[in-house]
PDB file of N, CA and C in Angstrom:
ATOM      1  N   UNK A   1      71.330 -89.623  36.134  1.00  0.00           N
ATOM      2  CA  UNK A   1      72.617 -89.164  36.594  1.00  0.00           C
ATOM      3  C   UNK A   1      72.756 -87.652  36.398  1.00  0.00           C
ATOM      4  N   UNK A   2      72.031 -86.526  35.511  1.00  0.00           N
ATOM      5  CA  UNK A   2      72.237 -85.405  34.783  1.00  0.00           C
ATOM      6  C   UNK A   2      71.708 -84.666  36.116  1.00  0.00           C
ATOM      7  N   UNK A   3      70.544 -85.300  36.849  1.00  0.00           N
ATOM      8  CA  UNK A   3      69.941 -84.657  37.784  1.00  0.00           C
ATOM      9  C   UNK A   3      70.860 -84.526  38.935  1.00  0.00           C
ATOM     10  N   UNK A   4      71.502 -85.813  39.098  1.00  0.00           N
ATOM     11  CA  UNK A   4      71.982 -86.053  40.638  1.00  0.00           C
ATOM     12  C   UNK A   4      73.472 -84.607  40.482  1.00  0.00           C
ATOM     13  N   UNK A   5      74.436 -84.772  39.038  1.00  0.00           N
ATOM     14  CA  UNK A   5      74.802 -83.884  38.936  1.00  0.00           C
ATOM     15  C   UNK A   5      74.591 -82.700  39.039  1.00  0.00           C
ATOM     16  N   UNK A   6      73.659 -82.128  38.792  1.00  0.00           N
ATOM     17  CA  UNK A   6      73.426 -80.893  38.565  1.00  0.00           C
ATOM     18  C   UNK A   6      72.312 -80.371  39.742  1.00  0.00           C
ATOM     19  N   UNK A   7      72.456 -81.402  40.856  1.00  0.00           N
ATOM     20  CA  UNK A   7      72.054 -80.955  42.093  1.00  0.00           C
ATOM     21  C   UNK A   7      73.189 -80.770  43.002  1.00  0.00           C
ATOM     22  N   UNK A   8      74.016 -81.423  42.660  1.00  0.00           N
ATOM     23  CA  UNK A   8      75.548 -81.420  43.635  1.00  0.00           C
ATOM     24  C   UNK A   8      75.869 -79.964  43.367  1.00  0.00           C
ATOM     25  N   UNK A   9      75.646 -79.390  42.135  1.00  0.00           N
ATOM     26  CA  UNK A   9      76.337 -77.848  41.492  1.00  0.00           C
ATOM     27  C   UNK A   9      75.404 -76.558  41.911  1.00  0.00           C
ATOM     28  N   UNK A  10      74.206 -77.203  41.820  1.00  0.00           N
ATOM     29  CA  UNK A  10      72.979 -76.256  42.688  1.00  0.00           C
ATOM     30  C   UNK A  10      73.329 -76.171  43.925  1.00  0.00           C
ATOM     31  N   UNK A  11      73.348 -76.939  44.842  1.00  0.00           N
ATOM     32  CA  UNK A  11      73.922 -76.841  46.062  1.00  0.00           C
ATOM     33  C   UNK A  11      75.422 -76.227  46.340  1.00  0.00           C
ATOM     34  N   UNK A  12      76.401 -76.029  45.095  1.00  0.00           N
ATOM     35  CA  UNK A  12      77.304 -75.664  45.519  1.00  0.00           C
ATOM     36  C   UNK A  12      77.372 -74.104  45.287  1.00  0.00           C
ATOM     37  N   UNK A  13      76.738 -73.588  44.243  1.00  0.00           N
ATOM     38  CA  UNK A  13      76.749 -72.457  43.724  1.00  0.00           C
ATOM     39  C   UNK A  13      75.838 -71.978  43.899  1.00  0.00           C
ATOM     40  N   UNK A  14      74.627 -71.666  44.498  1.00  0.00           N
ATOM     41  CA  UNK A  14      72.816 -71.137  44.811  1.00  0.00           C
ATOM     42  C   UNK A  14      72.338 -71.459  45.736  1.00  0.00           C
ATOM     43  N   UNK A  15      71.880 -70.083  46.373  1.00  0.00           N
ATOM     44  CA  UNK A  15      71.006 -70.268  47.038  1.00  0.00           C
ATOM     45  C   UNK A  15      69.712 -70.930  47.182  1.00  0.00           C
ATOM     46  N   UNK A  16      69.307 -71.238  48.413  1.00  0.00           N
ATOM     47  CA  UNK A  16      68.011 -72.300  48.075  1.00  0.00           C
ATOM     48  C   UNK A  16      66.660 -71.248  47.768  1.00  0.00           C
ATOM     49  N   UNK A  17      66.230 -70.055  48.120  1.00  0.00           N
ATOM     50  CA  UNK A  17      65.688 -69.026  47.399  1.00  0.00           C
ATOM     51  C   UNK A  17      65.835 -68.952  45.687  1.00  0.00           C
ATOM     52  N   UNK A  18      66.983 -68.939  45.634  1.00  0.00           N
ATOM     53  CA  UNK A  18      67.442 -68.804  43.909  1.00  0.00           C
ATOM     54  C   UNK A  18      66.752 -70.349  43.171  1.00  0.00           C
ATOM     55  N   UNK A  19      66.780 -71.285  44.005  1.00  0.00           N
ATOM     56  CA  UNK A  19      66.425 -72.701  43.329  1.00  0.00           C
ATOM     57  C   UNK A  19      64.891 -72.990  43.663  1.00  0.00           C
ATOM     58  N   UNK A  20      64.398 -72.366  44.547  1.00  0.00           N
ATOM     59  CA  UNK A  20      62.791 -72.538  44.245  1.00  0.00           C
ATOM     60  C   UNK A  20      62.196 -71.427  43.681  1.00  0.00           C
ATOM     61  N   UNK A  21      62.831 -69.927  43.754  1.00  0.00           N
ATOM     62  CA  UNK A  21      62.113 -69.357  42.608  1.00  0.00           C
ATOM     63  C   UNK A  21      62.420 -69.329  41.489  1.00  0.00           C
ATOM     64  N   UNK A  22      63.299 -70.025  40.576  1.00  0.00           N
ATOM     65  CA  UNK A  22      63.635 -70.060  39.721  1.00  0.00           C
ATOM     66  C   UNK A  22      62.805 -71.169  38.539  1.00  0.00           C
ATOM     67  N   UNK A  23      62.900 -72.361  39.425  1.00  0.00           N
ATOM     68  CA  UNK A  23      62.451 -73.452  37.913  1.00  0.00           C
ATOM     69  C   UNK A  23      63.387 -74.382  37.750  1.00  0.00           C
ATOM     70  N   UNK A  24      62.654 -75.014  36.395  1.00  0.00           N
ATOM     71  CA  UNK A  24      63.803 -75.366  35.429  1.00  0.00           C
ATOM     72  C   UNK A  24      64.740 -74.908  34.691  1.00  0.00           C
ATOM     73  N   UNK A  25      65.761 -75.217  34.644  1.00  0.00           N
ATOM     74  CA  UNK A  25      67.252 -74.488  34.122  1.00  0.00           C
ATOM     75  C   UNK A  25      67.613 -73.508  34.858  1.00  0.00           C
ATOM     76  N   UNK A  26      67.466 -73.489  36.487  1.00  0.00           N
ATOM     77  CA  UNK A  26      67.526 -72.333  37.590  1.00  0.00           C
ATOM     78  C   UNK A  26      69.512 -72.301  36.845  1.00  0.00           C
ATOM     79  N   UNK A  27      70.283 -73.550  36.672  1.00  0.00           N
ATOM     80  CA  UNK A  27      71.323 -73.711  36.385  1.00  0.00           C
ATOM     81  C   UNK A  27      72.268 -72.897  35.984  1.00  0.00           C
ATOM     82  N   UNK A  28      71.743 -71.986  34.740  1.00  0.00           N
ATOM     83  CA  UNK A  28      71.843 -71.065  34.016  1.00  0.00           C
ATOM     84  C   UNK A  28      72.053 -69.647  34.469  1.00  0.00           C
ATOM     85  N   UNK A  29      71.849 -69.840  35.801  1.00  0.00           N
ATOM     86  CA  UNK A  29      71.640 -68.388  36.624  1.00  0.00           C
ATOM     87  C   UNK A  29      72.470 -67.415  36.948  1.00  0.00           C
ATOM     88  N   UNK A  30      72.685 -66.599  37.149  1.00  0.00           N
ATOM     89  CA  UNK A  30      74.086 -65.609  37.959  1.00  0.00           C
ATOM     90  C   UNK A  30      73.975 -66.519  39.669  1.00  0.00           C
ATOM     91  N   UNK A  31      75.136 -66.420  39.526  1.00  0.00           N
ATOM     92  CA  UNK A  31      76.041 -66.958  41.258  1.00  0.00           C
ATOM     93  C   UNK A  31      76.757 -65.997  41.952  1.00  0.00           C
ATOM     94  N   UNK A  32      75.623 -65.690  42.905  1.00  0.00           N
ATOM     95  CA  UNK A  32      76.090 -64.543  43.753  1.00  0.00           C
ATOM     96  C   UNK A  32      77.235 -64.941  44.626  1.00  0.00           C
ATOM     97  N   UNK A  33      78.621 -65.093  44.201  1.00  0.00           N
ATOM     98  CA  UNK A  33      79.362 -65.860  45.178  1.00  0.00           C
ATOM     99  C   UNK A  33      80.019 -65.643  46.770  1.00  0.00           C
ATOM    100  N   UNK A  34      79.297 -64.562  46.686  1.00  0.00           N
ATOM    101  CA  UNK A  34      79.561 -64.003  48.319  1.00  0.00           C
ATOM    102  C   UNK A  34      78.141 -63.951  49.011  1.00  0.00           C
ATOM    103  N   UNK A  35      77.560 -64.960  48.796  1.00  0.00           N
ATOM    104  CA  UNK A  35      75.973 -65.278  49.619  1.00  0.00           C
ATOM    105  C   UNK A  35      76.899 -66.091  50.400  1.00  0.00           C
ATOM    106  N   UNK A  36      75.696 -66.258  51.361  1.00  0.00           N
ATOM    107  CA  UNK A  36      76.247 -66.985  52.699  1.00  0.00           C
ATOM    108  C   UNK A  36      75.520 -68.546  52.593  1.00  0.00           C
ATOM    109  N   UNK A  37      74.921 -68.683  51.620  1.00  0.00           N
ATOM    110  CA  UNK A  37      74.956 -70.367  50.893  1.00  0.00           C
ATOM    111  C   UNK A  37      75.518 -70.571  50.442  1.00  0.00           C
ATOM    112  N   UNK A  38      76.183 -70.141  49.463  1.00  0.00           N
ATOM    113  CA  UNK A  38      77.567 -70.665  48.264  1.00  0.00           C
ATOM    114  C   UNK A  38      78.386 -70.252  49.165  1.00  0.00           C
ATOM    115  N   UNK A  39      78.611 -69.594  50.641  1.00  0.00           N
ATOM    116  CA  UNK A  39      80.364 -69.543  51.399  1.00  0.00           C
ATOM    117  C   UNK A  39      80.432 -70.904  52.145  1.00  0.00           C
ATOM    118  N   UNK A  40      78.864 -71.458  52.864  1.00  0.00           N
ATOM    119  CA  UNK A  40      78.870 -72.718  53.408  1.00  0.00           C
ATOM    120  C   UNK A  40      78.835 -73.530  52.507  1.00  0.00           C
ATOM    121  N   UNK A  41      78.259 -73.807  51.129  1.00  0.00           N
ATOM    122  CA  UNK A  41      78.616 -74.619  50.521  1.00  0.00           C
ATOM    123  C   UNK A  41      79.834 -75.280  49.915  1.00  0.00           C
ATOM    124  N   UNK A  42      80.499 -74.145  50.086  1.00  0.00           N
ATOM    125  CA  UNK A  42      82.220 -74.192  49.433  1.00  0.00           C
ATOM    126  C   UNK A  42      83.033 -74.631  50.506  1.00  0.00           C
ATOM    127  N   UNK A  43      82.950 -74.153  51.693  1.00  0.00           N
ATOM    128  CA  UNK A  43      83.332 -74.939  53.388  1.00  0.00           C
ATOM    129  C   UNK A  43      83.388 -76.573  53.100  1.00  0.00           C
ATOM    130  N   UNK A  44      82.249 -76.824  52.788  1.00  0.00           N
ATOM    131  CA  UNK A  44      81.591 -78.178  52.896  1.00  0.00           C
ATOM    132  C   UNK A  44      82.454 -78.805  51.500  1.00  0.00           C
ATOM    133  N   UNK A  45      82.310 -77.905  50.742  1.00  0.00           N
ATOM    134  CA  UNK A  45      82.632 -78.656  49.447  1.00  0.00           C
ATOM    135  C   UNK A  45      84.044 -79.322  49.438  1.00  0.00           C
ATOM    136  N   UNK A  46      84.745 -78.162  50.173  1.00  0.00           N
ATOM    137  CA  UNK A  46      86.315 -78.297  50.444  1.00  0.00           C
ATOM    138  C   UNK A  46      86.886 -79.378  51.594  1.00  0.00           C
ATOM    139  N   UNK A  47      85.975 -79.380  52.471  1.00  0.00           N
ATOM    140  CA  UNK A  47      85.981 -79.747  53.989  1.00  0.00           C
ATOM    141  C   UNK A  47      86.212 -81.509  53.395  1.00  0.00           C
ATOM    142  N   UNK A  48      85.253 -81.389  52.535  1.00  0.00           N
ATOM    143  CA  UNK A  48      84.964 -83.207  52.142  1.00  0.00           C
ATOM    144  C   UNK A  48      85.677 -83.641  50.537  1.00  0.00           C
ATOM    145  N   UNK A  49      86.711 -83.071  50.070  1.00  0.00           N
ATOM    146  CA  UNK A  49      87.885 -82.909  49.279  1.00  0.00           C
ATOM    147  C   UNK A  49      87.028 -83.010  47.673  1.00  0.00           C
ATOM    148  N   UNK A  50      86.306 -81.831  47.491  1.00  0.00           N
ATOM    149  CA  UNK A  50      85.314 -82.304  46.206  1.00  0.00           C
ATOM    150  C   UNK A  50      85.852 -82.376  45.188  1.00  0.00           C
ATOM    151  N   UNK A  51      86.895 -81.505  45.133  1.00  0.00           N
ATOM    152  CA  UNK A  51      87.777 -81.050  43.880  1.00  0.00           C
ATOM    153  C   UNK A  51      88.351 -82.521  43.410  1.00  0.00           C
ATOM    154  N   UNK A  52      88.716 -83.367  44.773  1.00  0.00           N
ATOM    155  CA  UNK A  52      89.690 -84.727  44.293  1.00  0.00           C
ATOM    156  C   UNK A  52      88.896 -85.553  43.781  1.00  0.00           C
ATOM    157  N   UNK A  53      87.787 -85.482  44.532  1.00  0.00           N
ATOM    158  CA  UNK A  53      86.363 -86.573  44.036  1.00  0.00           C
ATOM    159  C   UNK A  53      86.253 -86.486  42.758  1.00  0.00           C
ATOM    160  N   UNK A  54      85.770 -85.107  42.245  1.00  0.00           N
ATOM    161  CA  UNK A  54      85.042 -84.879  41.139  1.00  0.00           C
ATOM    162  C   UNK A  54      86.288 -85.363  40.344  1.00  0.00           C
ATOM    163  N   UNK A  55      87.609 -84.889  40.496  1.00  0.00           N
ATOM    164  CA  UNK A  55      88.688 -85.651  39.640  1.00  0.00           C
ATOM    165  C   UNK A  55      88.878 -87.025  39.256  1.00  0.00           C
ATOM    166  N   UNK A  56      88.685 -87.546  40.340  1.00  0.00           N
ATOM    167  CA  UNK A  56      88.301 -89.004  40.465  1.00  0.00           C
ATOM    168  C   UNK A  56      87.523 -89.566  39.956  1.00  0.00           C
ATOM    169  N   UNK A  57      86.309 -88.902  39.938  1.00  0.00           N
ATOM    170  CA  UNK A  57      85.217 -89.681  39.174  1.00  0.00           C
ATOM    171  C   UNK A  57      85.474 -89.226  37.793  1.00  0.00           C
ATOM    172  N   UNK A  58      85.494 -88.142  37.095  1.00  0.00           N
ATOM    173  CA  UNK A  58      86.087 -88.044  35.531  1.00  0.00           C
ATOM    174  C   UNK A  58      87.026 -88.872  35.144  1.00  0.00           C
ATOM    175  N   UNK A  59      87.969 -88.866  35.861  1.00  0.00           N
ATOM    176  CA  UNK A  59      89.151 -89.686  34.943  1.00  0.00           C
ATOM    177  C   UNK A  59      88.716 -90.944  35.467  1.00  0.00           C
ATOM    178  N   UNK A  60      88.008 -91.941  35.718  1.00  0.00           N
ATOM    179  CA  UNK A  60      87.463 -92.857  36.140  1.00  0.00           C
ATOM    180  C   UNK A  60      88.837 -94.367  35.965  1.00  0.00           C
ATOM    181  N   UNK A  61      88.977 -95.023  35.445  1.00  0.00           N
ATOM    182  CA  UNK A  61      90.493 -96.269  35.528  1.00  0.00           C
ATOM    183  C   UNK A  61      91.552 -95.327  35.459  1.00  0.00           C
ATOM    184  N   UNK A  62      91.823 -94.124  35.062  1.00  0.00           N
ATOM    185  CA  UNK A  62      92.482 -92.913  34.852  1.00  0.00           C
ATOM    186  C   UNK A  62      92.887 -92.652  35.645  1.00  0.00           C
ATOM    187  N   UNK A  63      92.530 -92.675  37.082  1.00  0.00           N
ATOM    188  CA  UNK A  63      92.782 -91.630  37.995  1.00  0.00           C
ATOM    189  C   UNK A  63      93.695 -91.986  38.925  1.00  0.00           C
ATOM    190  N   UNK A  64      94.540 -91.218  39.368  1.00  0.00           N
ATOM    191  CA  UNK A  64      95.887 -91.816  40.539  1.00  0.00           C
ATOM    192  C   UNK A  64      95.372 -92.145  41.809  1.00  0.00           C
ATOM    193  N   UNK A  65      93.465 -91.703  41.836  1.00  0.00           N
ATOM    194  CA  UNK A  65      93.606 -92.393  43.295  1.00  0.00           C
ATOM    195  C   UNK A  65      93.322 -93.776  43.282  1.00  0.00           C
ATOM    196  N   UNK A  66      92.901 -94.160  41.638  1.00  0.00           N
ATOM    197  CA  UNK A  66      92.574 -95.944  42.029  1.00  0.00           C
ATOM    198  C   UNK A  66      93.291 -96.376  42.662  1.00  0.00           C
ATOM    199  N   UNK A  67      92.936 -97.418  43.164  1.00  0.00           N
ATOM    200  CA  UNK A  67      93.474 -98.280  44.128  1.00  0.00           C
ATOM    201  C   UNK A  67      93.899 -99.644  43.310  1.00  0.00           C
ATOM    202  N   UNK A  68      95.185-100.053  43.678  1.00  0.00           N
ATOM    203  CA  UNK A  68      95.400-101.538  43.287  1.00  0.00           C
ATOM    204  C   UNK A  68      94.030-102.642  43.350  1.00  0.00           C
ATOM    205  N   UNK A  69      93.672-103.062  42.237  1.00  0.00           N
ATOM    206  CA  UNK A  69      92.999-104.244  42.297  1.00  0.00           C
ATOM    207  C   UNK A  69      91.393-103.705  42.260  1.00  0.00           C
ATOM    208  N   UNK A  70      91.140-102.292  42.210  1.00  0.00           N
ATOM    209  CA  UNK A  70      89.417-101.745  42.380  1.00  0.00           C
ATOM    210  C   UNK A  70      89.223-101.582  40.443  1.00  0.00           C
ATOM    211  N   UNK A  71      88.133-102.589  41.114  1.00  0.00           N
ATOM    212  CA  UNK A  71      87.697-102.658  39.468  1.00  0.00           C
ATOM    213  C   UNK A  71      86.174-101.105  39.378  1.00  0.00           C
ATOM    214  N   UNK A  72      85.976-100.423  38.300  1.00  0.00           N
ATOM    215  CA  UNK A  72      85.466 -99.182  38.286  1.00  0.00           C
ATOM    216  C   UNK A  72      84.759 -99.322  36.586  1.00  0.00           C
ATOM    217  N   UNK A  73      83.184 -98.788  36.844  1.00  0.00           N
ATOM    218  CA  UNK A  73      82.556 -98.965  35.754  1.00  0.00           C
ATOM    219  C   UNK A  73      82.970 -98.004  35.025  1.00  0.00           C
ATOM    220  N   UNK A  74      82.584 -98.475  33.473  1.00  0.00           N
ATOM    221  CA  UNK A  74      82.777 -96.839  32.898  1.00  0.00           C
ATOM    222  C   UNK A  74      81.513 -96.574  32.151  1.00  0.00           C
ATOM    223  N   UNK A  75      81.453 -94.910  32.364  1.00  0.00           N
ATOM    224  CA  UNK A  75      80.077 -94.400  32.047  1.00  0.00           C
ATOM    225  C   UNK A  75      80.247 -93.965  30.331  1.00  0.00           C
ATOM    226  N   UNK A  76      78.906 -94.075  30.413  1.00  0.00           N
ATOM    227  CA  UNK A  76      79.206 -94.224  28.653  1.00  0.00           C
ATOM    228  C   UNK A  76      79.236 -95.218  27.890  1.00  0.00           C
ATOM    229  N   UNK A  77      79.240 -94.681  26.798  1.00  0.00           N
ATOM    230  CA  UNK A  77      79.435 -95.918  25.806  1.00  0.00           C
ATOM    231  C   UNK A  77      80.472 -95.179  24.963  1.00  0.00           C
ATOM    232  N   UNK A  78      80.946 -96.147  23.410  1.00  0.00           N
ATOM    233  CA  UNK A  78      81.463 -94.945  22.380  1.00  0.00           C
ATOM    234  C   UNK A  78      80.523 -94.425  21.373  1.00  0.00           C
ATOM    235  N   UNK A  79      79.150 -94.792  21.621  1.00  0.00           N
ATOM    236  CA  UNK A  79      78.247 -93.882  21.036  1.00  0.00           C
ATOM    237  C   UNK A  79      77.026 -92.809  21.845  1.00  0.00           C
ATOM    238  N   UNK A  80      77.686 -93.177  23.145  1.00  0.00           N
ATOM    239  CA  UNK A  80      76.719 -92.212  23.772  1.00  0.00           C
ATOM    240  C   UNK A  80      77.778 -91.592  25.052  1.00  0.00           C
ATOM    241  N   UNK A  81      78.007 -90.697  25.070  1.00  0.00           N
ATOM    242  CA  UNK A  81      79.258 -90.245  26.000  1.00  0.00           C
ATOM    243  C   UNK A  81      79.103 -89.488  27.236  1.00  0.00           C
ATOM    244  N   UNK A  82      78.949 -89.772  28.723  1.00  0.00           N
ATOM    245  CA  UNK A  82      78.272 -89.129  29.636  1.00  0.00           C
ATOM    246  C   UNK A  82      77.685 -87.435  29.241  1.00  0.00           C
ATOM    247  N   UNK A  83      77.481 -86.851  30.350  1.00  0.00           N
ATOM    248  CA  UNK A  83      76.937 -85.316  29.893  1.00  0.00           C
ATOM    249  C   UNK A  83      77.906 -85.096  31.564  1.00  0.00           C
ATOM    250  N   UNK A  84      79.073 -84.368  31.225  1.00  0.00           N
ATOM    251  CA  UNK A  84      79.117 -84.170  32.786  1.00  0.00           C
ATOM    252  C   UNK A  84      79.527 -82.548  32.330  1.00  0.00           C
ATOM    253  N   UNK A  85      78.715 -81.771  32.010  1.00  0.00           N
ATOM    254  CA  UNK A  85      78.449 -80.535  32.290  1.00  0.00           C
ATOM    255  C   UNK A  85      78.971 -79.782  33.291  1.00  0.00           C
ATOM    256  N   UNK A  86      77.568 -80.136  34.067  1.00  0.00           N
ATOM    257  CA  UNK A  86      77.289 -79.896  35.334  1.00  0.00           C
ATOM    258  C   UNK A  86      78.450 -79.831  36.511  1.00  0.00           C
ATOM    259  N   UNK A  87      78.935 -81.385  36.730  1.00  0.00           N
ATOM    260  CA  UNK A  87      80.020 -81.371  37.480  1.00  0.00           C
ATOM    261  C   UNK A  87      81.391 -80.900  37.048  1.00  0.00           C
ATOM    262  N   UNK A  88      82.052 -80.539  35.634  1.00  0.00           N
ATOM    263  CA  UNK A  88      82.659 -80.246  35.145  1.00  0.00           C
ATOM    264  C   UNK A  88      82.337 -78.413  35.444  1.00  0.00           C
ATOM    265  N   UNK A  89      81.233 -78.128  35.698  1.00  0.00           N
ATOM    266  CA  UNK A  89      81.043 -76.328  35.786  1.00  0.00           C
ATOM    267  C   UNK A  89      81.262 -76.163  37.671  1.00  0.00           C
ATOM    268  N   UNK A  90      80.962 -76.971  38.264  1.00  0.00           N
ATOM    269  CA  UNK A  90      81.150 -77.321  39.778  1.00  0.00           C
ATOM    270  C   UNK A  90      83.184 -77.426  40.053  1.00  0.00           C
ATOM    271  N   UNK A  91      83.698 -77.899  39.524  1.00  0.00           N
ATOM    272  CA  UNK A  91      84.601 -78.484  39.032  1.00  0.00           C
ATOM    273  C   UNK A  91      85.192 -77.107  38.983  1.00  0.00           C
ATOM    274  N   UNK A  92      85.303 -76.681  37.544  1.00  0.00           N
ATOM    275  CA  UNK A  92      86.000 -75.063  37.600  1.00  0.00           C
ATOM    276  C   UNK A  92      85.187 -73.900  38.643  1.00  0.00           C
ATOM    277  N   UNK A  93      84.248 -73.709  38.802  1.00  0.00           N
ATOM    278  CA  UNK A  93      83.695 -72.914  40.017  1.00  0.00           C
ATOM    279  C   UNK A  93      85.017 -73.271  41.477  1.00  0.00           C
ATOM    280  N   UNK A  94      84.905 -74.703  42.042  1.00  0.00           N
ATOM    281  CA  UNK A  94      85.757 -74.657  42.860  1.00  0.00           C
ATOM    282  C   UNK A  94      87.309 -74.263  43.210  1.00  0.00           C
ATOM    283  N   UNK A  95      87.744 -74.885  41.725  1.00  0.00           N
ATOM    284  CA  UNK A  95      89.236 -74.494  41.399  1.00  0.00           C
ATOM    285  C   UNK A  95      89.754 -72.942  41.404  1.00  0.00           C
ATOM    286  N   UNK A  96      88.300 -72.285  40.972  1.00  0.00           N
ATOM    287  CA  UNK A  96      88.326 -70.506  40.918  1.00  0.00           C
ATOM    288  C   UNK A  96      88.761 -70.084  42.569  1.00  0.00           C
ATOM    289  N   UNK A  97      88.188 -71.097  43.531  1.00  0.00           N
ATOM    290  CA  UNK A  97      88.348 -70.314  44.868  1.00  0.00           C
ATOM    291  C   UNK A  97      89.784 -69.898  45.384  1.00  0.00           C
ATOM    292  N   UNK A  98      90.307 -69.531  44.926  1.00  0.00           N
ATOM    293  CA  UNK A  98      91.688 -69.079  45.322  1.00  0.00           C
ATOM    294  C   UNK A  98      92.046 -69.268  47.210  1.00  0.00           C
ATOM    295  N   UNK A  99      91.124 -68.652  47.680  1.00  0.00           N
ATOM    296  CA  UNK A  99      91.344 -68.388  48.911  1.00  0.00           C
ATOM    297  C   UNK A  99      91.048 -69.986  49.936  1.00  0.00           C
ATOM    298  N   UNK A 100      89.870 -70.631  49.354  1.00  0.00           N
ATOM    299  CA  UNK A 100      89.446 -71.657  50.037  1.00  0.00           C
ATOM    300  C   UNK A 100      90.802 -72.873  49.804  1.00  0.00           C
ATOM    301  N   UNK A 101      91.088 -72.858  48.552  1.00  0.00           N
ATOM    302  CA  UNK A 101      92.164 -73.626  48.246  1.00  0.00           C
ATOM    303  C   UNK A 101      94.079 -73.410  48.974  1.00  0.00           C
ATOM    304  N   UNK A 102      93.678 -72.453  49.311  1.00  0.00           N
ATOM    305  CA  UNK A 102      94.501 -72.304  50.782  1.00  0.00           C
ATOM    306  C   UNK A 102      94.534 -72.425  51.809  1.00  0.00           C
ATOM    307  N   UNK A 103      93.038 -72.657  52.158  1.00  0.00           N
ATOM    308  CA  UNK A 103      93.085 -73.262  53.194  1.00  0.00           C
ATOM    309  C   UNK A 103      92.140 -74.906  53.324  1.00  0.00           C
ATOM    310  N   UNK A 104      92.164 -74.998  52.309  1.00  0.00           N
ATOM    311  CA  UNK A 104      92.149 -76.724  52.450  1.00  0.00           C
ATOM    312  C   UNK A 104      93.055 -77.010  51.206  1.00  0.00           C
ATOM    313  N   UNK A 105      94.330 -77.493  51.158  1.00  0.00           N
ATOM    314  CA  UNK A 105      95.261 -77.469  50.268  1.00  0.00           C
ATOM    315  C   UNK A 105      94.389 -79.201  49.472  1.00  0.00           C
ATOM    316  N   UNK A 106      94.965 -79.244  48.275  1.00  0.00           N
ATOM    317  CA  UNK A 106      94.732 -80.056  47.933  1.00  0.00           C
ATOM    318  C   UNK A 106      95.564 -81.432  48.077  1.00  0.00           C
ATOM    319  N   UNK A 107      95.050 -82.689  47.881  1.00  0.00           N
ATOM    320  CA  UNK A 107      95.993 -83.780  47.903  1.00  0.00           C
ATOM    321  C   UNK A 107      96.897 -83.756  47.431  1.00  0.00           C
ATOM    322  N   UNK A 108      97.939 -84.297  47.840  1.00  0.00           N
ATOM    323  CA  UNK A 108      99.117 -84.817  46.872  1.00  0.00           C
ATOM    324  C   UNK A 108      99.470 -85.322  45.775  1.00  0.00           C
ATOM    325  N   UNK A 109      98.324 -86.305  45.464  1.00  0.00           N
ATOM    326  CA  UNK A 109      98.123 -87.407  44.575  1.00  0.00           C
ATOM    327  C   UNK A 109      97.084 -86.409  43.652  1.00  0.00           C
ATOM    328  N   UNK A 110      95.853 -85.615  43.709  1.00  0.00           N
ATOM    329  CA  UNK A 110      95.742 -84.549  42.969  1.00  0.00           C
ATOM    330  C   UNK A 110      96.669 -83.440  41.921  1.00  0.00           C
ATOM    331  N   UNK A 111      97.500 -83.026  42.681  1.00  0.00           N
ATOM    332  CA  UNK A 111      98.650 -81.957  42.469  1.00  0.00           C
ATOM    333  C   UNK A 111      99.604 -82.572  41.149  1.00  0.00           C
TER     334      UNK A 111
END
């Protein structure tokens, strides 16, 4: 799961140059945020409501978008507690966009 995360955040924040010359822990990197991969990635990110998702999936039985009657696993245990880093750094990266968040307003049920 650490991977699948922290490919959703690569893709949102880096270029694909920056992620094959880089390595392991490319993660760690400076985010040039006015590349023209992280402006389409943030399009996309917004376009397909990531901010609500990623909300959604953290607060997991928590969250106002459950639905009546959707039963939802929970990750973790109480001795081993997800790692959501990654999507949590994806997460505030997006919320930073001031401008994009004006023009894809957020949900209601978010807000």
């Amino acid at each position: 799961m650490n991977v699948y995360l922290e490919m959703l955040y690569a893709f949102g924040v880096y270029s694909p140059i920056q992620i094959l010359s880089s390595g392991p822990g490319f993660t760690q990197g400076y985010v040039d945020e006015e590349s023209d991969s992280v402006v389409v990635a943030s399009h996309y990110y917004f376009s397909r409501h990531m901010i609500e998702k990623i909300g959604d999936f953290m607060l997991e039985d928590k969250s106002p978008f459950l639905q009546t009657g959707e039963v939802r696993g929970t990750m973790g245990s109480n001795y081993k507690k997800p790692d959501l880093g990654q999507i949590l750094s994806l997460f505030n990266f997006l919320i930073g966009k001031l401008d994009f968040l004006e023009k894809y307003p957020l949900d209601a049920m978010a807000g």
